[in-house]
Protein backbone atom coordinates (compact mmCIF):
# COMPACT_ATOMS: atom_id res chain seq x y z
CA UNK A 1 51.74 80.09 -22.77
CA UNK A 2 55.19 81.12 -21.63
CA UNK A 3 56.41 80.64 -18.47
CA UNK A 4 59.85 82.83 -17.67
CA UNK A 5 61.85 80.81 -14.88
CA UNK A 6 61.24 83.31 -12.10
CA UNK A 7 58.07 82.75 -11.90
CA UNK A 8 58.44 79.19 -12.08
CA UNK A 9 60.53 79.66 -9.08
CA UNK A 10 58.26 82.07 -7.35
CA UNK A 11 54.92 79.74 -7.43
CA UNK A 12 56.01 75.96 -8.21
CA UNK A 13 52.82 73.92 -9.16
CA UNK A 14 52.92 71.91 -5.91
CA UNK A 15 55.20 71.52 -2.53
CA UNK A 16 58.96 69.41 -2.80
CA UNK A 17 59.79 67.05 -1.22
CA UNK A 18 62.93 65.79 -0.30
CA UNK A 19 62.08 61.98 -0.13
CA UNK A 20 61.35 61.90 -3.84
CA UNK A 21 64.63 62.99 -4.68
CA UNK A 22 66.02 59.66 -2.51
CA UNK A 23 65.40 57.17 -5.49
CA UNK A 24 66.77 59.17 -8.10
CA UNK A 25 69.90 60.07 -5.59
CA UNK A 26 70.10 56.25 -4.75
CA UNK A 27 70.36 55.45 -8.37
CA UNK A 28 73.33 57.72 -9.04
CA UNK A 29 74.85 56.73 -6.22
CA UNK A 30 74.86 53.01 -7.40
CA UNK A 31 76.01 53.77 -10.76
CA UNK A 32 78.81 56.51 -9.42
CA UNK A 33 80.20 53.50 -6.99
CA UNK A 34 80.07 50.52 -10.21
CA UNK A 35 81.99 53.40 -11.92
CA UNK A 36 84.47 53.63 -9.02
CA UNK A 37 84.88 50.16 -8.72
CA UNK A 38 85.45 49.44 -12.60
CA UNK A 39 88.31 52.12 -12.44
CA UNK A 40 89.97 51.43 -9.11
CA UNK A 41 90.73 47.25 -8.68
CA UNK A 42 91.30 47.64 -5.24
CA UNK A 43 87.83 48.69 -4.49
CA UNK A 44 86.59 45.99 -6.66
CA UNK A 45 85.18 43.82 -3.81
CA UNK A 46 83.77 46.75 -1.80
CA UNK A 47 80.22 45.09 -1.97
CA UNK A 48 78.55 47.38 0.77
CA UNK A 49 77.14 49.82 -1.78
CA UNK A 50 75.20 47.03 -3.84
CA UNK A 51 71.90 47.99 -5.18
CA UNK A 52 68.87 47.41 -3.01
């Protein structure tokens, strides 16, 4: 069975939701600020954006 895209678009399979987007964001965020911090030394003790 083929599905073309607009009709995945049209009729997803269930509701989104934004919340379970928040662990995948949180996880790029964490590894976007250890890349930050390995390439700028000055923000190399910024510790407020540790992992939780």
């Amino acid at each position: 069975m083929v599905i073309s895209s607009t009709n995945a678009i049209e009729s997803p399979q269930r509701p989104f939701y934004k919340t379970e987007l928040y662990p995948l964001l949180r996880r790029i965020n964490y590894y976007l600020m250890r890349w930050v911090r390995k390439k700028f030394r000055r923000l190399k003790t910024f510790n407020k954006f540790h992992r939780r």
